[in-house]
N, C-alpha and C. Protein backbone atom coordinates (compact mmCIF):
# COMPACT_ATOMS: atom_id res chain seq x y z
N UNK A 1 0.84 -1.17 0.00
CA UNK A 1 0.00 0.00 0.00
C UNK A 1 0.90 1.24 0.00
N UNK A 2 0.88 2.32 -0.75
CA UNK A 2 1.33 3.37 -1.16
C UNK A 2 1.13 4.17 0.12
N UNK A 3 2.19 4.71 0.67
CA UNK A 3 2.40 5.49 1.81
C UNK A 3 3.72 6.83 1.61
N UNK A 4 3.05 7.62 1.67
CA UNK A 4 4.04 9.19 2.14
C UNK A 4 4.03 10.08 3.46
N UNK A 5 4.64 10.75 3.92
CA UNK A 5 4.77 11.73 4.46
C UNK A 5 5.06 12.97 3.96
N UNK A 6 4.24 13.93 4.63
CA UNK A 6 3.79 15.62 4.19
C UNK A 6 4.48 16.00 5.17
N UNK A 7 5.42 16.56 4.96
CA UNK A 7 5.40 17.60 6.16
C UNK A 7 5.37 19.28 5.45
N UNK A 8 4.30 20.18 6.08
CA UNK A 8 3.86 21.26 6.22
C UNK A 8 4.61 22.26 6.73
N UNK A 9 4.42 23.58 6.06
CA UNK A 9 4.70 24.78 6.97
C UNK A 9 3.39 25.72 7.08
N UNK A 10 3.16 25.96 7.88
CA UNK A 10 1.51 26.23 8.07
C UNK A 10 1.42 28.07 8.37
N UNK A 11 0.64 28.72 8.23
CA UNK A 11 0.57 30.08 8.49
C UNK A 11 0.60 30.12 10.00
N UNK A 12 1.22 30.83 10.53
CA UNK A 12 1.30 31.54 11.81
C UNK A 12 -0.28 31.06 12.79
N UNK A 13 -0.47 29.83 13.65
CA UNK A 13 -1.54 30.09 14.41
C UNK A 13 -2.49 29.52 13.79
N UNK A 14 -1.84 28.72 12.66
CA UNK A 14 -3.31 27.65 12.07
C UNK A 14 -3.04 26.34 12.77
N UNK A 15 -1.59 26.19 12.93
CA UNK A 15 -1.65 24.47 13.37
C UNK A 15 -2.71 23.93 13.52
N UNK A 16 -3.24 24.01 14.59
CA UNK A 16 -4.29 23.83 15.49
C UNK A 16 -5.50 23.07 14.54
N UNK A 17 -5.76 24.08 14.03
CA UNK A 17 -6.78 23.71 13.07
C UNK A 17 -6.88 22.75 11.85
N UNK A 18 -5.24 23.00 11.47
CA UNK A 18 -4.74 22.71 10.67
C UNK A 18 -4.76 20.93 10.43
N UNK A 19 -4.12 20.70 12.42
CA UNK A 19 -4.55 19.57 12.63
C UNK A 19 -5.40 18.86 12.72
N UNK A 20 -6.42 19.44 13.07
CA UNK A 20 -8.05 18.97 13.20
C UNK A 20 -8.37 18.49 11.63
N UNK A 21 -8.08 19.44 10.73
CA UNK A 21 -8.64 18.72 9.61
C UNK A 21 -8.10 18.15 8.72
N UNK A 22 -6.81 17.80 8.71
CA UNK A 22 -6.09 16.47 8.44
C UNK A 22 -6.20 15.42 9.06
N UNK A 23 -6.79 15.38 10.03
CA UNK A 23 -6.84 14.04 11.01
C UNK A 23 -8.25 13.66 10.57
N UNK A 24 -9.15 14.43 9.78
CA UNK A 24 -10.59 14.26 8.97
C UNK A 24 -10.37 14.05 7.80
N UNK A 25 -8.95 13.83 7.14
CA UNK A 25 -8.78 13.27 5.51
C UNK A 25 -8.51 11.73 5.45
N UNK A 26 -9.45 11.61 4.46
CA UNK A 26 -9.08 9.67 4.20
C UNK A 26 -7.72 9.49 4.04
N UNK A 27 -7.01 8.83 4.52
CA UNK A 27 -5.83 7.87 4.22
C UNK A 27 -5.16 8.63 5.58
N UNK A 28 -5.09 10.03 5.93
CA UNK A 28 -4.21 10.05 7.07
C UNK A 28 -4.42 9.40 7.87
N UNK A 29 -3.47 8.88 8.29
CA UNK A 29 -2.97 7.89 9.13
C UNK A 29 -2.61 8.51 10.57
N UNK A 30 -1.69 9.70 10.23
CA UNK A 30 -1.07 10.16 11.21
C UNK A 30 -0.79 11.83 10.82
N UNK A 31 -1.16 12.44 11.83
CA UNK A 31 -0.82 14.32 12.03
C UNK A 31 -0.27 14.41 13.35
N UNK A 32 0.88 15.05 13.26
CA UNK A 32 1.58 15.40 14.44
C UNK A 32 2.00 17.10 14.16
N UNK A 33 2.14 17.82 15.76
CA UNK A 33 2.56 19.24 15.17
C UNK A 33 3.79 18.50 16.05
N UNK A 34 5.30 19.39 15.33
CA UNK A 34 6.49 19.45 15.67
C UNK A 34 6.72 20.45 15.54
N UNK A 35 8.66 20.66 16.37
CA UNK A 35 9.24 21.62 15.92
C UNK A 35 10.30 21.84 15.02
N UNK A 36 10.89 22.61 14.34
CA UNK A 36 11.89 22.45 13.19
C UNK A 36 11.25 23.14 12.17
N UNK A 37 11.95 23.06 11.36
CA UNK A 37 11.84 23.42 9.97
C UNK A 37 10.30 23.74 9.43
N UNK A 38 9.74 22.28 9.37
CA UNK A 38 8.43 22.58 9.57
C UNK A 38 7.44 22.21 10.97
N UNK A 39 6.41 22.86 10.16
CA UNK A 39 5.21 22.24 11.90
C UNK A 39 3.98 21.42 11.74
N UNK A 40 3.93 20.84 10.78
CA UNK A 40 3.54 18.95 10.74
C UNK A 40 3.84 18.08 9.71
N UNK A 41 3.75 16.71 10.64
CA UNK A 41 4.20 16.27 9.98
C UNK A 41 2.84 14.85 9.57
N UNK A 42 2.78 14.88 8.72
CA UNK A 42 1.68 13.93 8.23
C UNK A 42 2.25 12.79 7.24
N UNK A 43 1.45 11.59 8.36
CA UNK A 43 1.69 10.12 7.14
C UNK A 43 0.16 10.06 6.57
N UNK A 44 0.64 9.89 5.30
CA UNK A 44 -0.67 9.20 4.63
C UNK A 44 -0.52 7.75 3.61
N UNK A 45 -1.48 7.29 4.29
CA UNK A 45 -1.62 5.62 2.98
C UNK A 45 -2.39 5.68 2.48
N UNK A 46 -2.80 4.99 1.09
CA UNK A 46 -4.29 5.08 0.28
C UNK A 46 -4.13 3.79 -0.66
N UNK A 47 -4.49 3.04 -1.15
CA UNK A 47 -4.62 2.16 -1.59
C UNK A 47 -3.62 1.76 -3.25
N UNK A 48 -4.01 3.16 -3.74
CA UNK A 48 -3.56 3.31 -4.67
C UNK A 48 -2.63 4.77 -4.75
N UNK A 49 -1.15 4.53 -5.75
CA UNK A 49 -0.56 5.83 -5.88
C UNK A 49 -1.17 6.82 -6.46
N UNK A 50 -2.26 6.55 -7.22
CA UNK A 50 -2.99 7.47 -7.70
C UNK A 50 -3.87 8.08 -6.85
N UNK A 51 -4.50 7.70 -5.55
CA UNK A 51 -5.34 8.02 -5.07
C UNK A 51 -4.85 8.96 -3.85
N UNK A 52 -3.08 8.21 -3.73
CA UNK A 52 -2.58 9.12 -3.06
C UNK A 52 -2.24 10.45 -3.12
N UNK A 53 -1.45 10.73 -4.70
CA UNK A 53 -0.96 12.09 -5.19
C UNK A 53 -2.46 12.40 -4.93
N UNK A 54 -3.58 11.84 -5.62
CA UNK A 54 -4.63 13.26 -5.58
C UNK A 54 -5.14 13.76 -4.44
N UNK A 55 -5.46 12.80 -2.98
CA UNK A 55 -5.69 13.43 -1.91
C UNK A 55 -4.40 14.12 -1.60
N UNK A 56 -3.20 14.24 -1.81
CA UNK A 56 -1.82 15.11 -1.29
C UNK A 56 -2.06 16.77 -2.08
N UNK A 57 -2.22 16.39 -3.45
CA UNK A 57 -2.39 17.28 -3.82
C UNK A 57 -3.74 18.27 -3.81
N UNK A 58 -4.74 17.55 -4.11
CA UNK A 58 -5.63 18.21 -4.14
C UNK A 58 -6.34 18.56 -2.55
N UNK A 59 -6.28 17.75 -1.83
CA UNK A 59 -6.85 17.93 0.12
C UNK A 59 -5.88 18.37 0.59
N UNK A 60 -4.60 18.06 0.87
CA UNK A 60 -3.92 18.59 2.04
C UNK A 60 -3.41 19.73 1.38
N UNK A 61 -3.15 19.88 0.60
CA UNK A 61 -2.13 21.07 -0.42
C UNK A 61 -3.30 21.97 -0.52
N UNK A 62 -4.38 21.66 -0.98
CA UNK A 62 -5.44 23.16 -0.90
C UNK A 62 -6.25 23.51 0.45
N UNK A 63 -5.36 22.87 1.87
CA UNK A 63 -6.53 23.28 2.99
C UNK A 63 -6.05 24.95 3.27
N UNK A 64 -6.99 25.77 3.67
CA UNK A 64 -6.45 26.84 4.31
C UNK A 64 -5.51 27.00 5.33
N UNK A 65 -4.12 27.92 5.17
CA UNK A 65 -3.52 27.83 6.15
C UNK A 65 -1.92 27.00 5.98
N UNK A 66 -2.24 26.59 5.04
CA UNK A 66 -1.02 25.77 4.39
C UNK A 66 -0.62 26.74 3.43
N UNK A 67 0.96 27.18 3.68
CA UNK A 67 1.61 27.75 3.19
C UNK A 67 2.93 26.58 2.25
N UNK A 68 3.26 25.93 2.66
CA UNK A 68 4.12 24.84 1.68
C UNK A 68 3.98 23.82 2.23
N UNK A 69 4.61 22.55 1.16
CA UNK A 69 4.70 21.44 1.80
C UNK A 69 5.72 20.72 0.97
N UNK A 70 6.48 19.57 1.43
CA UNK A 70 7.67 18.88 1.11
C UNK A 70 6.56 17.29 0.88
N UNK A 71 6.79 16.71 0.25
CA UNK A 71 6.30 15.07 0.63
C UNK A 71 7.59 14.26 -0.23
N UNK A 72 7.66 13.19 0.57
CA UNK A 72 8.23 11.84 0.93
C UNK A 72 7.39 10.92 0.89
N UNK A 73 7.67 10.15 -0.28
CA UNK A 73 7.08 8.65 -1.09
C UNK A 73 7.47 7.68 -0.23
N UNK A 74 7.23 7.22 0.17
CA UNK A 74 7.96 5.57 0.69
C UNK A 74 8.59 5.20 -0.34
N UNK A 75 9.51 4.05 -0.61
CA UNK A 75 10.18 3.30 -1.54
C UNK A 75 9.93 1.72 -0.85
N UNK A 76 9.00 1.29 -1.38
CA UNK A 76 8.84 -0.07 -1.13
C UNK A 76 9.76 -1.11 -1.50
């Protein structure tokens, strides 16, 4: 099963929220806020790689409050 990690840089004071509604997208698995570079870090699985890029791209990449994001493919 096709698995990545997002990690986010989020606008000033969204985390919060930020987290709430990634933890409401199919396939996340996992939302954590950290510190560093960026401030979450999200695993997601989905069945298919296709199903993955499009919830990465199209759900987490267009929520409000998300200013960039890096993702990391697994290599099976």
């Amino acid at each position: 099963m096709p698995i990545a990690f997002v990690m986010i840089n989020a606008e000033l004071g969204s985390e919060k929220a930020l987290l709430k509604e990634l933890r409401s997208i199919e396939g996340v698995v996992e939302a954590n806020e950290v510190y560093g570079v960026y401030d979450i870090v999200v695993k997601v699985e989905l069945p298919t790689m296709d199903r993955l890029k499009e919830v990465i791209s199209r759900r987490i990449r267009g929520l409000n409050g998300v200013r960039s994001t890096l993702t990391m493919m697994v290599i099976e």
